[in-house]
Protein backbone atom coordinates (compact mmCIF):
# COMPACT_ATOMS: atom_id res chain seq x y z
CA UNK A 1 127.04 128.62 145.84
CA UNK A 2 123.62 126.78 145.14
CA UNK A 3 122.18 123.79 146.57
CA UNK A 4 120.35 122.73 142.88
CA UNK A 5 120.38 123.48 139.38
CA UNK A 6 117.82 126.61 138.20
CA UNK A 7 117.48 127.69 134.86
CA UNK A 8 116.02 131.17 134.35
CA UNK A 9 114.71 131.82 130.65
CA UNK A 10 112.26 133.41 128.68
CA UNK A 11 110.74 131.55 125.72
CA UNK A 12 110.29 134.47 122.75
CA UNK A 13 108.36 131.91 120.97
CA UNK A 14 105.32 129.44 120.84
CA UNK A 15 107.34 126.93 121.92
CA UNK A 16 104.81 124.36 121.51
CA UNK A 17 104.78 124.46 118.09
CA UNK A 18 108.65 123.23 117.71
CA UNK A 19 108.33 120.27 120.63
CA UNK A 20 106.57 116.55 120.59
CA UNK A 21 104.11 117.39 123.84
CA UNK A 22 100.53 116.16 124.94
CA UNK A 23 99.67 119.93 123.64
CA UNK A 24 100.72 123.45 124.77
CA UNK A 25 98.70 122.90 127.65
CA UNK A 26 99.75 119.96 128.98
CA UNK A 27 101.61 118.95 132.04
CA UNK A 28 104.54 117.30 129.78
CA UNK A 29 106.75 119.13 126.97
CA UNK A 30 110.11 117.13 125.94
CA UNK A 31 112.56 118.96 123.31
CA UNK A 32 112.97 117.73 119.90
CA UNK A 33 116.40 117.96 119.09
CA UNK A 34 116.09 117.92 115.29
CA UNK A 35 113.74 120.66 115.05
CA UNK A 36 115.65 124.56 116.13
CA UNK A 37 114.33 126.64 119.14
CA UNK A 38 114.65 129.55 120.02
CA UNK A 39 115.45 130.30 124.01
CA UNK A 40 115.57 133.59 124.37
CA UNK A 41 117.74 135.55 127.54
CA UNK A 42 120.97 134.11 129.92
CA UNK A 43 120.65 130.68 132.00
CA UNK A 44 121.84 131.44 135.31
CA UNK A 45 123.10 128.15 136.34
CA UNK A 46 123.54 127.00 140.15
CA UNK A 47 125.24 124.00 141.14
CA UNK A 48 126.78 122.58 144.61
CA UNK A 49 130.78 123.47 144.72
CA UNK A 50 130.88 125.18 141.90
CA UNK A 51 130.33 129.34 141.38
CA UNK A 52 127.49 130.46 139.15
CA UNK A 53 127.80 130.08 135.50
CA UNK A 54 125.89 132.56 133.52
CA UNK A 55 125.73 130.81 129.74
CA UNK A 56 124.33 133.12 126.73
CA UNK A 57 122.02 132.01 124.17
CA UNK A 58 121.94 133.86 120.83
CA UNK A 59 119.28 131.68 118.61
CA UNK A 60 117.40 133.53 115.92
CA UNK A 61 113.68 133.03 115.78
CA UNK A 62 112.62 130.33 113.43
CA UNK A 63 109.42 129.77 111.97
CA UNK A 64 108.04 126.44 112.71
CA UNK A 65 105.20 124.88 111.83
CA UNK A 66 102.39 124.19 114.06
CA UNK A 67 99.63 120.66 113.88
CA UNK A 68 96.95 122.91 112.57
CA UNK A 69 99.31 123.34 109.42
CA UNK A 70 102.00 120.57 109.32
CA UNK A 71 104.57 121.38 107.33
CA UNK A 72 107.65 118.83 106.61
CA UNK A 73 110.61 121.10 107.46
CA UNK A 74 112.32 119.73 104.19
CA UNK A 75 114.67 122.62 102.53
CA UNK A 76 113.48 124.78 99.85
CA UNK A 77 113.95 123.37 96.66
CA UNK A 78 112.85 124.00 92.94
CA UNK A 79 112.29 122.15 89.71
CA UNK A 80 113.20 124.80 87.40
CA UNK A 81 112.32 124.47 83.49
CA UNK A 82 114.35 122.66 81.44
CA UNK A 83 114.53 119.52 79.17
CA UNK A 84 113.31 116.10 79.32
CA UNK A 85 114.48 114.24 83.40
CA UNK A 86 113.93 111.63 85.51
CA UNK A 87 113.92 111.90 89.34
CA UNK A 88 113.07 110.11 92.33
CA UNK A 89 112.05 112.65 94.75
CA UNK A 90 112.02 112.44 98.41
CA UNK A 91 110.55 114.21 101.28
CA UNK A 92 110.62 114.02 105.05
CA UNK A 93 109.09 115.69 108.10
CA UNK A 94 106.65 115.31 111.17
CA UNK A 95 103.31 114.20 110.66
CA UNK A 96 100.37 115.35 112.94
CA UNK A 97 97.77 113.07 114.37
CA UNK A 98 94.36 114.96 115.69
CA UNK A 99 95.65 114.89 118.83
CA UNK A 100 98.98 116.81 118.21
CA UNK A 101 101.28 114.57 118.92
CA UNK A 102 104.08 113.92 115.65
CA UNK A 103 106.32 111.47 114.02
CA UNK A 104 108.44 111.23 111.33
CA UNK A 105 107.44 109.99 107.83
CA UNK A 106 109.32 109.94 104.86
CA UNK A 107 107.94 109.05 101.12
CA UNK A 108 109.25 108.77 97.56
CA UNK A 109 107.51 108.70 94.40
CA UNK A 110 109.16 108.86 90.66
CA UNK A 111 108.53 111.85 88.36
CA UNK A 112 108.79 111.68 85.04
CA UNK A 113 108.75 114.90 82.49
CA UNK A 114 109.60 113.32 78.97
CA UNK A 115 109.06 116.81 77.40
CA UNK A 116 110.41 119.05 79.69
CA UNK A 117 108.71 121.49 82.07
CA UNK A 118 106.32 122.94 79.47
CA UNK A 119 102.69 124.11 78.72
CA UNK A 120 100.88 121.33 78.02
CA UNK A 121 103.13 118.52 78.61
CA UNK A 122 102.92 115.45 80.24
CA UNK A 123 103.95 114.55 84.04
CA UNK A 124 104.26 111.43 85.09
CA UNK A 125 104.40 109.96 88.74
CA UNK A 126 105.37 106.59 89.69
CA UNK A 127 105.83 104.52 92.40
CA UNK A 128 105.58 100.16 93.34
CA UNK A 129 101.86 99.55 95.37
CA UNK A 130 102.52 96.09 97.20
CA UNK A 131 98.94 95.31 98.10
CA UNK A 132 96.81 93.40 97.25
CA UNK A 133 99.61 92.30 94.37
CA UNK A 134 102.67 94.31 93.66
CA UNK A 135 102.07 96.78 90.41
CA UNK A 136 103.64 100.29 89.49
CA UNK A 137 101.20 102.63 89.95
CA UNK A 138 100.70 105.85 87.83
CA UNK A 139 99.45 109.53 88.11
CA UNK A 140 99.18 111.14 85.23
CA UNK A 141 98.82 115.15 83.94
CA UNK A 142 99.92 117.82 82.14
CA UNK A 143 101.34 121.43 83.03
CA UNK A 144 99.35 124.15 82.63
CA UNK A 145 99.89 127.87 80.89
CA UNK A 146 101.84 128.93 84.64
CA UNK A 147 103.84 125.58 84.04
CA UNK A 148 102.55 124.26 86.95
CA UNK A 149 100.32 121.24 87.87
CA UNK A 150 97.80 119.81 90.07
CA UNK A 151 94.91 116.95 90.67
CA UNK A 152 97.48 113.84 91.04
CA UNK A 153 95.62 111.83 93.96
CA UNK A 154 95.63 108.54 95.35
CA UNK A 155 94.41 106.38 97.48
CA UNK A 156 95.15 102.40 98.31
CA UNK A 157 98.01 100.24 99.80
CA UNK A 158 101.86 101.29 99.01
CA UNK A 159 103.65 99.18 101.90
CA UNK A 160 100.59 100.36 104.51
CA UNK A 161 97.20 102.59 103.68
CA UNK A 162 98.21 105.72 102.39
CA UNK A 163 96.23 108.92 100.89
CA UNK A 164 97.50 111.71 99.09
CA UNK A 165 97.54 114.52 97.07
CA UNK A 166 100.33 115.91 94.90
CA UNK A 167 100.57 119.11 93.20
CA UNK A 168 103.51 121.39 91.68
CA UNK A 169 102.87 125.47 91.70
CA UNK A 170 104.28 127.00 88.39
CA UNK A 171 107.04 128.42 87.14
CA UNK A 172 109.76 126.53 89.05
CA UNK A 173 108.08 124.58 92.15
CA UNK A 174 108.63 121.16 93.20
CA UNK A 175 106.18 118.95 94.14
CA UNK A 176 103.78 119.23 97.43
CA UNK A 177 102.34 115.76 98.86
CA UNK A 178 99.33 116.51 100.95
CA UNK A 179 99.80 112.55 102.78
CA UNK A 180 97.86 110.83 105.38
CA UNK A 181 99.43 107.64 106.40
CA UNK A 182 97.75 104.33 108.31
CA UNK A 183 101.09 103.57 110.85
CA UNK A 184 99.13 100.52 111.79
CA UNK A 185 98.14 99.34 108.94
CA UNK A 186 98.81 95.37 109.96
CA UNK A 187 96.33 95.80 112.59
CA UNK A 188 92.61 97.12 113.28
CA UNK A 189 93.26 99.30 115.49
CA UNK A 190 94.23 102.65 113.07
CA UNK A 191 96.83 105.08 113.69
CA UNK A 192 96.63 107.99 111.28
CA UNK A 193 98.49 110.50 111.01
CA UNK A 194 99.04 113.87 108.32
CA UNK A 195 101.88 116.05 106.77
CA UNK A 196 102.77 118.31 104.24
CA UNK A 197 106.08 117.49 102.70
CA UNK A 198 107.77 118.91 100.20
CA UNK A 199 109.48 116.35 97.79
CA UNK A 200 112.59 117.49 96.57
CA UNK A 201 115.32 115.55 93.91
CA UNK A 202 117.35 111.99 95.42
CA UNK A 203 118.56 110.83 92.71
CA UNK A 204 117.57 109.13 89.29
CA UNK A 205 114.93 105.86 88.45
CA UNK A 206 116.50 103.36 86.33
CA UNK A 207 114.06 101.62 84.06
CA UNK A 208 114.09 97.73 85.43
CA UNK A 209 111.43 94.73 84.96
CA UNK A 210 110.96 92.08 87.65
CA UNK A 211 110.24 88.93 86.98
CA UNK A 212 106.64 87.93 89.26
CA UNK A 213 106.33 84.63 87.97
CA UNK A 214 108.21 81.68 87.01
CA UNK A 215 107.56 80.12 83.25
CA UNK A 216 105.16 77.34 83.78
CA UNK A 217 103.80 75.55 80.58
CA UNK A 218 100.16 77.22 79.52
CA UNK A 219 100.80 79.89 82.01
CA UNK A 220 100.92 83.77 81.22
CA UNK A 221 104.59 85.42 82.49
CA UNK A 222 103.86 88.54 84.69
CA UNK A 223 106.84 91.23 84.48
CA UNK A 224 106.67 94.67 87.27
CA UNK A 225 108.44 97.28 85.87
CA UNK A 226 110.25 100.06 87.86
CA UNK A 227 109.09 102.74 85.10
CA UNK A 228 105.97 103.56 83.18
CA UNK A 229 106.30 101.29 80.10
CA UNK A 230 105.45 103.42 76.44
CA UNK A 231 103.76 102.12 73.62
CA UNK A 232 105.11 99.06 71.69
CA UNK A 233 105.16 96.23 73.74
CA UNK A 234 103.88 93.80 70.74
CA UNK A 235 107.68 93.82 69.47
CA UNK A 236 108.19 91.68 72.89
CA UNK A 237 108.75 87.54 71.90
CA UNK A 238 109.35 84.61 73.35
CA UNK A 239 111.66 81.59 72.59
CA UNK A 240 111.42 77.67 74.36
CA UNK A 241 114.00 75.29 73.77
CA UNK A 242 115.54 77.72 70.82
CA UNK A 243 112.44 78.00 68.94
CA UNK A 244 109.96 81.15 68.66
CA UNK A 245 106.45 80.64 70.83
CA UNK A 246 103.33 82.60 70.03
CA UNK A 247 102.47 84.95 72.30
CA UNK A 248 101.19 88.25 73.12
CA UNK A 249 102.30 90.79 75.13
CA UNK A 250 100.19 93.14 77.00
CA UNK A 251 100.66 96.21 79.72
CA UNK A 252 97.88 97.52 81.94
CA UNK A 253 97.58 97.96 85.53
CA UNK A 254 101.67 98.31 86.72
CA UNK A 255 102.03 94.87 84.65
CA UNK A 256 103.43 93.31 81.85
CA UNK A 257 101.95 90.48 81.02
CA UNK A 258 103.21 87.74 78.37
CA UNK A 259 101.08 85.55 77.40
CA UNK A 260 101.39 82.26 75.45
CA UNK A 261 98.63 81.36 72.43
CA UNK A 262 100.79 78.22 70.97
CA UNK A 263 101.84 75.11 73.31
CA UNK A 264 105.36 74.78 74.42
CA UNK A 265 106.98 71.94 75.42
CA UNK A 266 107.31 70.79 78.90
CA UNK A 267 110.60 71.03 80.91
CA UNK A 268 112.35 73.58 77.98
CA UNK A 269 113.60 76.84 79.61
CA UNK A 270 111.87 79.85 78.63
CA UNK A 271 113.24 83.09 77.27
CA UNK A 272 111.80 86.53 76.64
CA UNK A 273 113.26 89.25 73.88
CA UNK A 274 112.75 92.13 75.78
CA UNK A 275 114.94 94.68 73.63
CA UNK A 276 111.86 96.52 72.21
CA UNK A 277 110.86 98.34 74.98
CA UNK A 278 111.00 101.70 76.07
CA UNK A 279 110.48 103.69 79.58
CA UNK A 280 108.36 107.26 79.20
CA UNK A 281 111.55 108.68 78.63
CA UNK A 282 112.92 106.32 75.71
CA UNK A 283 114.98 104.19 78.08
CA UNK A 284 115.45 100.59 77.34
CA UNK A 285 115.02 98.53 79.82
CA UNK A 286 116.94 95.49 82.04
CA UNK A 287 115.84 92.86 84.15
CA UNK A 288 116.06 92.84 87.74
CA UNK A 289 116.90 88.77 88.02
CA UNK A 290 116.05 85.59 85.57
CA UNK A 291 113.16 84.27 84.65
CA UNK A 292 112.62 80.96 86.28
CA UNK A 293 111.44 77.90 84.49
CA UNK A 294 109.51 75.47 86.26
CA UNK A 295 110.94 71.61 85.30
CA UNK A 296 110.26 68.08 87.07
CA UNK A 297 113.50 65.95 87.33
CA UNK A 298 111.32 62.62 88.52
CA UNK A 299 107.87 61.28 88.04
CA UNK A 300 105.25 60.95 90.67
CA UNK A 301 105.04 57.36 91.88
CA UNK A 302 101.73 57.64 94.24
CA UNK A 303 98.68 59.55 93.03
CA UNK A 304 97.68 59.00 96.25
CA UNK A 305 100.34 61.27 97.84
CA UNK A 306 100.14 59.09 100.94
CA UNK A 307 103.62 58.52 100.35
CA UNK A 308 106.41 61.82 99.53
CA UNK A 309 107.05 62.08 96.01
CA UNK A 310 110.34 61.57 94.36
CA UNK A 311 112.98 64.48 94.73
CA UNK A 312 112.07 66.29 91.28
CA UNK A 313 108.63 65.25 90.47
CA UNK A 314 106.95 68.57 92.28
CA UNK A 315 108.71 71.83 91.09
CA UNK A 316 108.45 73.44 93.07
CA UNK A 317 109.40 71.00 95.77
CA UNK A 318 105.97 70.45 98.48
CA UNK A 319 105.17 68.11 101.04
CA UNK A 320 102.37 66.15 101.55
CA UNK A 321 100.30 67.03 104.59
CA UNK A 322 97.98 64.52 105.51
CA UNK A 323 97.60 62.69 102.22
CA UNK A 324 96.75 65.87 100.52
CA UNK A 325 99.48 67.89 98.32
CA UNK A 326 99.52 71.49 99.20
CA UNK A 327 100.14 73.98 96.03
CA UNK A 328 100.59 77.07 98.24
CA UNK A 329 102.08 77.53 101.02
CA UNK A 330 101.27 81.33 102.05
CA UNK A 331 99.00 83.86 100.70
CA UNK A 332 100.61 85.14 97.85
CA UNK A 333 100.57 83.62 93.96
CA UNK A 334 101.84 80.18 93.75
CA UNK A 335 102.73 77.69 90.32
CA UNK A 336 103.05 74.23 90.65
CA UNK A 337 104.44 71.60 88.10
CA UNK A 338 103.93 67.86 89.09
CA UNK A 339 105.55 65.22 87.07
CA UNK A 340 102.39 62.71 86.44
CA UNK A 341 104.38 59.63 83.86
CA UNK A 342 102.37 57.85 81.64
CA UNK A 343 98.93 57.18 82.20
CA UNK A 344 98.69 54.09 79.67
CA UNK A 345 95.36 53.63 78.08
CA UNK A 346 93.28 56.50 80.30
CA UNK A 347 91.65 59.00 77.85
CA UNK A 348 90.99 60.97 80.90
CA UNK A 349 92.36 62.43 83.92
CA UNK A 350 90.51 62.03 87.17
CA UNK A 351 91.61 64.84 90.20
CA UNK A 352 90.81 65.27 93.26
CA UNK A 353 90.92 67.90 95.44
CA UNK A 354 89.77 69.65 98.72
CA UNK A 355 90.17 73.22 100.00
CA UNK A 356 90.92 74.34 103.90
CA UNK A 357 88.98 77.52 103.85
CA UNK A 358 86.14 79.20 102.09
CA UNK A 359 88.19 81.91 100.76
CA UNK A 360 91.31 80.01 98.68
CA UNK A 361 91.36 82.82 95.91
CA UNK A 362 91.70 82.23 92.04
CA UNK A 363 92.72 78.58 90.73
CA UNK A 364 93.70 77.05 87.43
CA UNK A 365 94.47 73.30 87.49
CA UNK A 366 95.13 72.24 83.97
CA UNK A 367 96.43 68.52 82.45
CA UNK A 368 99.68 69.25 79.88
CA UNK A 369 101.31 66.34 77.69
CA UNK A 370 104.82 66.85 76.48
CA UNK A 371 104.38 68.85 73.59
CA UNK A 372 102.58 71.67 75.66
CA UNK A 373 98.98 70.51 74.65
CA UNK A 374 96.31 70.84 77.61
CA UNK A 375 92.84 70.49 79.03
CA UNK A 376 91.50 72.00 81.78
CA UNK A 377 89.86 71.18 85.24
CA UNK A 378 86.55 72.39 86.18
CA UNK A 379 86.72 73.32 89.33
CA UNK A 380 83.87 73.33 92.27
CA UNK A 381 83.86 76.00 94.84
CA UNK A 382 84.95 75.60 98.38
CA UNK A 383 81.61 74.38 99.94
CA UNK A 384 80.81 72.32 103.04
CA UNK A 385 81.19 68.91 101.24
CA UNK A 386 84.87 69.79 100.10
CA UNK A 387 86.58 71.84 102.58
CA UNK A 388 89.23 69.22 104.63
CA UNK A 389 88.97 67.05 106.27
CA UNK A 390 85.05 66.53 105.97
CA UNK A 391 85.64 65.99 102.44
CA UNK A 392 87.20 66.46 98.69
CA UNK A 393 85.90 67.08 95.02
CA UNK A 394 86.57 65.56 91.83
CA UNK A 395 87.28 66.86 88.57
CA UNK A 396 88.33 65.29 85.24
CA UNK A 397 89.50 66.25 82.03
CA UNK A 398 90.44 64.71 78.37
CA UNK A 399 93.95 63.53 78.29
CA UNK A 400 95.29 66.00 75.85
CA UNK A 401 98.28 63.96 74.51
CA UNK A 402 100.20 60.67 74.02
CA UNK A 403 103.08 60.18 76.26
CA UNK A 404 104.08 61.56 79.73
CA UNK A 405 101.69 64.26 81.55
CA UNK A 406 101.99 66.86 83.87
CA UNK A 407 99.74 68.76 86.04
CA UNK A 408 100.27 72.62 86.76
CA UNK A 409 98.18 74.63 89.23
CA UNK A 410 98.01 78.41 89.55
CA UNK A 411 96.69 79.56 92.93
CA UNK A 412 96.59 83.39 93.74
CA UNK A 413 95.33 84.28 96.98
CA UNK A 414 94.96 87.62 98.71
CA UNK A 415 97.82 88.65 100.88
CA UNK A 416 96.51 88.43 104.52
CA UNK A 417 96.62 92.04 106.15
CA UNK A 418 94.97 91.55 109.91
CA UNK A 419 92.21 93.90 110.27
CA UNK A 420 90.93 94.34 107.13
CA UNK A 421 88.88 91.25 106.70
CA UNK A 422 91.28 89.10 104.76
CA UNK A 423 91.70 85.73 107.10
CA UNK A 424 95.12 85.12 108.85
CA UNK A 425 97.42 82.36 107.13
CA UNK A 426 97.41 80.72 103.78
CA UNK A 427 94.57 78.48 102.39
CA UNK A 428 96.16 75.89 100.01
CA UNK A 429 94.46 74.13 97.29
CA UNK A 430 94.97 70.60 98.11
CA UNK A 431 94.98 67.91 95.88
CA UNK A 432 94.37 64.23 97.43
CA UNK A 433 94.95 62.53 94.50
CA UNK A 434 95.39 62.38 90.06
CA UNK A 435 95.94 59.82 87.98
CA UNK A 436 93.38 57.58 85.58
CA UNK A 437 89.53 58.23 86.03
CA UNK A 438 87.65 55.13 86.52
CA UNK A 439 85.30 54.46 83.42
């Protein structure tokens, strides 16, 4: 009969190498439960009223990895030869920082092998990167004579900073990401840490496109597809109000981009024939969600914007802040379609407009009449003179039609990530006022 509890044991092992600890050294070691051990010998256990308790351990010895060569513990797998697939492959395990400590990271990336696993064809690795504007992102190469394949890197913003490598050891291995991961990417204080995972098969990508924009008249439509996109995107069209539009469809950079070269009318909904195209693998593909059309319902009543406009004549609907009508309203891409009426006798169209920072990204600002015909402001840059509330610009422009008018503003600004020396919060273009310009 004991007094306390002793455990008597004999570690056969480097146990360090399969706990979470300030290092082998260190004062403090705490078990990780997910990764095996091996305790070697009996624990002799002693507790008050109760007779000794011998317990027997029988663990095999495990390799484990260690933080001089992280490893992520993911099962073996292979990619074995064979005809043309699609996979999303996954891979999990600890990741190292230079101190020793780990955590847990898992990543994905899309392979595609449109041939098949051999000599000299193409792979194909895919995945969404969501800053500084979401895109599909591609790493291309081919297999070599031992059917394996190497020299896939990259570096940039896929939900935080991220670097890696990727690589796939012929006849039958599956792919290797050497990663090292930013986990505080949203701040500027860095916490990096570094793994080896293996990436083995989850499943199967299905070819999708995502609408990024809404249809706004003069305006390009921006598609992200879910799958590398393969030649023939010219066969993609695009119809307003029942009747065919000019256009021209292009892909580069993760995006599909449609493009209008005739006018469309204002206020028609917008469709796009995308039947014609075809994933690496031959796919066709669907869309994730409709295109949106911007449309006015009302007509703007103040140019001033002192007062609210009416319930319709801003599509999307914005507020007035201070006299001033914001077109974005956080750091992202924004369209804007204000309803302007009539103008009468003006032959041009005076706007003005202030900024709230130095940094308000790209803008378009453009004049549209009915039938889709427009001119286009000339914008000054943000300078002391025009950033609110010391001041505003002005801009004007030909009226480019008879009849009712509309104004539609593109503003893309840089998503803010603190601590890499994009400002906090969004920096609206502001318009003060439109309507007639004084002759």
């Amino acid at each position: 009969m004991g007094t306390s509890l002793r455990l008597r044991t004999t570690l056969r092992r480097a146990l360090c190498a399969s706990v979470i600890a300030a290092g082998c050294g260190g004062s403090t070691t705490t078990l990780d439960a997910s990764a095996p051990t091996d305790i070697g010998s009996d624990i002799a256990v002693d507790r008050p009223d109760a007779p000794d308790v011998t317990l027997t351990t029988d663990t095999p010895d495990v390799g484990v990895a260690t933080p001089d060569a992280p490893d992520a513990g993911s099962a073996p797998c292979t990619l074995a030869p064979a005809g043309a697939v699609a996979l999303t492959l996954r891979g999990m395990g600890a990741a190292y920082r230079d101190a020793g400590a780990a955590t847990m990271i898992t990543e994905t990336v899309d392979l595609y092998l449109p041939m098949g696993r051999v000599a000299g064809a193409p792979v194909v690795f895919a995945f969404l990167s969501s800053w500084p504007t979401t895109r599909l992102q591609t790493l291309t190469g081919t297999f070599d004579a031992s059917l394996g394949a190497s020299g896939f890197a990259f570096s940039g913003y896929r939900g935080g900073q991220v670097t890696f490598g990727l690589s796939l050891d012929g006849p039958d291995g599956a792919p290797v990401m050497e990663v090292t991961r930013n986990l505080n990417f949203s701040t500027d204080v860095p916490d990096f840490v570094s793994a080896r995972l293996t990436l083995c098969p989850d499943g199967a990508p299905a070819p999708t496109l995502r609408f990024a924009t809404p249809a706004a008249p003069t305006l390009p439509i921006e598609l992200i597809p879910s799958a590398p996109i393969a030649a023939g995107v010219d066969g993609v069209t695009m119809t307003v109000a029942g009747a065919a539009v000019r256009a021209t469809a292009t892909y580069g950079d993760g995006v599909l981009r449609v493009e209008p070269t005739a006018p469309w009318p204002v206020n028609e909904d917008v469709t796009l024939d995308l039947s014609t195209l075809r994933d690496v693998m031959g796919r066709p593909f669907t869309t994730d969600g409709a295109l949106i059309t911007l449309r006015t319902t009302a007509t703007v009543t103040d140019g001033s914007f002192d007062t609210a406009p009416p319930a319709g004549a801003v599509s999307p609907t914005r507020a007035p802040e201070g006299g001033r009508l914001p077109m974005s309203s956080e750091r992202d891409r924004a369209r804007t379609l204000v309803a302007l009426g009539d103008l009468g006798p003006a032959t041009r169209v005076s706007l003005r407009y202030a900024y709230r920072c130095t940094d308000p990204g790209d803008i378009t600002a453009r004049v549209v009449a009915a039938n889709g015909v427009w001119r286009e402001f000339t914008l000054a840059p943000p300078s002391t003179d025009n950033i609110t509330p010391r001041g505003s610009a002005e801009s004007v422009a030909d009226v480019p039609g008879s009849g009712p008018l509309w104004l539609v503003v593109e503003q893309t600004q840089q998503p803010s990530q603190p601590g890499w020396g994009v400002p906090f919060g969004p920096c609206p273009f502001l318009v003060e006022s439109v309507g007639p310009a004084s002759m």
